[in-house]
Protein backbone atom coordinates (compact mmCIF):
# COMPACT_ATOMS: atom_id res chain seq x y z
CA UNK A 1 0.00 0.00 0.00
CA UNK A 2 1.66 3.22 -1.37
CA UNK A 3 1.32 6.25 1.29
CA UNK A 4 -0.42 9.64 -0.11
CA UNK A 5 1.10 12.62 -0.34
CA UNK A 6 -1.07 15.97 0.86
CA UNK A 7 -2.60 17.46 -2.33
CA UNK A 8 -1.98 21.47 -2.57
CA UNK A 9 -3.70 22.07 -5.69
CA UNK A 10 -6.79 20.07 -6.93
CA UNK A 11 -8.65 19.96 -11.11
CA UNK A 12 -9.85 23.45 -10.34
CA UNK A 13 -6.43 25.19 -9.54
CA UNK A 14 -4.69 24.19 -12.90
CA UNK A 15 -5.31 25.74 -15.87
CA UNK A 16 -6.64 23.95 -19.23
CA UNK A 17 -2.47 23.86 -20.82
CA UNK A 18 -1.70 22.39 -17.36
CA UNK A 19 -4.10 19.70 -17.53
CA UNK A 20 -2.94 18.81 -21.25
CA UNK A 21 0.27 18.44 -19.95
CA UNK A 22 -0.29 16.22 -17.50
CA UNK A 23 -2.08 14.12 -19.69
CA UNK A 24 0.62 14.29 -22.31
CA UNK A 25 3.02 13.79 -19.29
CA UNK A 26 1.20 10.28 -18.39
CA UNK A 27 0.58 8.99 -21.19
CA UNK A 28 4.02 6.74 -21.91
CA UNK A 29 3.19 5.37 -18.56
CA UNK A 30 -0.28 4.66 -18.92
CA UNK A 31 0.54 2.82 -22.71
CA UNK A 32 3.40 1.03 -20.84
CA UNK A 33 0.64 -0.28 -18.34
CA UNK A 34 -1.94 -1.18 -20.82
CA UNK A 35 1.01 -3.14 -22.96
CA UNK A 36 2.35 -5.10 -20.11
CA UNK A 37 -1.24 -6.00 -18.88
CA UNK A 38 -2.01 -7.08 -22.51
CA UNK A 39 1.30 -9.25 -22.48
CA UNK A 40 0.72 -10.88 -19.31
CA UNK A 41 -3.09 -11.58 -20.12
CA UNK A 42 -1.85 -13.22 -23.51
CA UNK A 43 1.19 -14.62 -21.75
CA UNK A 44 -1.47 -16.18 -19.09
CA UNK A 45 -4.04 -17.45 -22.20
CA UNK A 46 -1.13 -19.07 -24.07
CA UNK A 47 0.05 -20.94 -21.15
CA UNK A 48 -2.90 -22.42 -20.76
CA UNK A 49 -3.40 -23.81 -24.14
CA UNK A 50 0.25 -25.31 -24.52
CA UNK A 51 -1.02 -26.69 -21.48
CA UNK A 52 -4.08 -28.10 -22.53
CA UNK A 53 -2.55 -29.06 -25.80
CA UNK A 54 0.31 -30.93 -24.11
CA UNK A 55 -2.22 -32.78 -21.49
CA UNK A 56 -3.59 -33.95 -24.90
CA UNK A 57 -0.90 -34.82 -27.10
CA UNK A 58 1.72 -36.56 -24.60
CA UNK A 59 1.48 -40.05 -23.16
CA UNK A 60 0.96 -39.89 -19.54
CA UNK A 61 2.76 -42.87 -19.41
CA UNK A 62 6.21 -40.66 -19.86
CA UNK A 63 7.60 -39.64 -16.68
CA UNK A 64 8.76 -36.55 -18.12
CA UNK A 65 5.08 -35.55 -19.12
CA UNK A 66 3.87 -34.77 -15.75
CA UNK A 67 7.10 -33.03 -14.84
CA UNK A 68 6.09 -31.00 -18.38
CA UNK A 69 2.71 -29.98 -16.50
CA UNK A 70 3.90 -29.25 -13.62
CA UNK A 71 6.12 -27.12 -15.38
CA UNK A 72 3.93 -25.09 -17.72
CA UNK A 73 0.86 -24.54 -15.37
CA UNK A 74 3.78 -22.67 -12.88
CA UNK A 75 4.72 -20.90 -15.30
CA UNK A 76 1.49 -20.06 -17.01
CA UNK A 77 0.38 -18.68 -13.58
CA UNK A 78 3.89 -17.09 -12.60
CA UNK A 79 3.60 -14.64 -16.19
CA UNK A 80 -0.19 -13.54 -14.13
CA UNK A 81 1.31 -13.16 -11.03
CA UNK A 82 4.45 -10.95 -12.20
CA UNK A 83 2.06 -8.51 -13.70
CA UNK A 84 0.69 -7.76 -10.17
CA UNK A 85 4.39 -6.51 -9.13
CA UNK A 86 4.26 -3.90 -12.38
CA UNK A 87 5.52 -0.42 -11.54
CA UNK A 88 2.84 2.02 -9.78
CA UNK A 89 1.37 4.89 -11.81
CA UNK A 90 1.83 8.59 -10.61
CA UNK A 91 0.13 11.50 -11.15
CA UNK A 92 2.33 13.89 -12.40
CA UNK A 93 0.49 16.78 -10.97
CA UNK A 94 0.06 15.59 -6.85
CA UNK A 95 2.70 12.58 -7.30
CA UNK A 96 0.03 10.19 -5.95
CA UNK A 97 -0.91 6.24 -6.70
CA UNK A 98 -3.44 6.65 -9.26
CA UNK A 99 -4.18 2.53 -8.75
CA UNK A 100 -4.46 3.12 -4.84
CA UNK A 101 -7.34 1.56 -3.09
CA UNK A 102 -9.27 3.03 -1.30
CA UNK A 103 -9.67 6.08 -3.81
CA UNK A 104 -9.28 9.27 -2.68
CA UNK A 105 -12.09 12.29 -2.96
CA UNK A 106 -12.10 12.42 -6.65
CA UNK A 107 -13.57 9.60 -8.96
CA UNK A 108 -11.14 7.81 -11.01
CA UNK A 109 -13.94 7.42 -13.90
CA UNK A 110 -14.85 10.99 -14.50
CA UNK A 111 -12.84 13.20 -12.16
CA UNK A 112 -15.71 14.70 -10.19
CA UNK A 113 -15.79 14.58 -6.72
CA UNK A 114 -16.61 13.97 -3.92
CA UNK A 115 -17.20 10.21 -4.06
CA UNK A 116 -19.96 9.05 -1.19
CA UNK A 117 -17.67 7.07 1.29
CA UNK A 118 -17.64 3.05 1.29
CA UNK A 119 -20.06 1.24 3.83
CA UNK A 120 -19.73 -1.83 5.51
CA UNK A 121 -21.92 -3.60 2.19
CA UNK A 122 -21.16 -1.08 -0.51
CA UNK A 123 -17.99 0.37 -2.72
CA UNK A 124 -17.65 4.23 -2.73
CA UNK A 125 -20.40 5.68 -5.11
CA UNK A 126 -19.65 8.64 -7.60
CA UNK A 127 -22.99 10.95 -7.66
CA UNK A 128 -22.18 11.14 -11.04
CA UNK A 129 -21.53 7.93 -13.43
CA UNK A 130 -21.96 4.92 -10.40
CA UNK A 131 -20.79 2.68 -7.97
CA UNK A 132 -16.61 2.02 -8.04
CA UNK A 133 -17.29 -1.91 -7.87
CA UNK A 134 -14.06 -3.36 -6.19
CA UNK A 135 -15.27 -6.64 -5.30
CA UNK A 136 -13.41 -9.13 -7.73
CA UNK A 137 -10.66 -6.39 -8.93
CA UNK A 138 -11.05 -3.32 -9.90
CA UNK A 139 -14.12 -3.10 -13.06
CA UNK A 140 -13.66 0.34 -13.82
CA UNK A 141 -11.81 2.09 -15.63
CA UNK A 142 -9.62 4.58 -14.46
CA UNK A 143 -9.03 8.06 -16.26
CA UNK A 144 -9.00 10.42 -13.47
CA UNK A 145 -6.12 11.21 -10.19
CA UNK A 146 -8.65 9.78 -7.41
CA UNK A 147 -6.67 12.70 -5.64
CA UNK A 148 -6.45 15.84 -7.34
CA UNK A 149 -9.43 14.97 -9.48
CA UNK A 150 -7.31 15.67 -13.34
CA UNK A 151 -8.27 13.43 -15.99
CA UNK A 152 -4.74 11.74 -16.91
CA UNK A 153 -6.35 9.56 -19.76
CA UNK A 154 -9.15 9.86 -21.98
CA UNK A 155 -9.55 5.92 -22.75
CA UNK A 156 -9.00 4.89 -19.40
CA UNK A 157 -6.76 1.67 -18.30
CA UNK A 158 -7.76 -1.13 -16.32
């Protein structure tokens, strides 16, 4: 858990150039992000089916073939696992976690703020676009500093 640094400035203190510059600012990290989580994810998929393919093709007689399994479903799982370990992304105007849970006052869909805090039963809620659902990872994407409330990415990254 990364700690937060105190925001002095929020969306409303920086200027439309500023806010373009942050974005063009973020963006190699945020492409960097969505290529490694691609890579893993295909890493992950293709595992799997030389897996699957192997578990069908070679004699389980061989003593070597369950060695081969043993082998291929670590490290189909071990190319997921490394992409949980990938760098953190900053926001280049309050030098916060933009991945951080729980989100700070701003919501990391649209940038508006303030979010209504998380209950016991429920995610924080954005009075504008919805619920943040955290339950089984984050499904949401995330375009906005939960911080400082700038929009870092128009697409958004998952």
């Amino acid at each position: 858990m990364s700690k937060t640094v105190p925001v002095a400035k929020t969306v409303n203190d920086y200027s439309a150039e500023e806010q373009a510059r942050f974005r063009e600012l973020f963006a190699p990290a945020a492409n960097q992000h969505r290529r490694r989580s691609q890579r893993s994810l295909l890493m992950f998929f293709v595992g799997c089916g030389v897996t699957i393919l192997c578990a069908l093709v070679l004699p389980w007689e061989w003593p070597a073939t369950r060695w081969i399994m043993i082998a291929l479903i670590a490290a189909t799982f071990l190319t997921r696992l490394l992409s949980f370990w990938e760098p953190r992304l900053t926001c280049p105007a309050c030098c916060n976690d933009v991945t951080a849970w729980p989100p700070g006052s701003y919501c990391p869909q649209c940038g508006s703020a303030p979010l209504e805090p998380a209950t016991w039963r429920s995610s924080p809620r954005c009075r504008a676009c919805g619920t943040l659902n955290q339950n089984k990872g984050r499904q949401y994407p995330i375009r906005a500093c939960t911080h400082c409330g700038v929009i870092l990415d128009e697409t958004g990254f998952y």
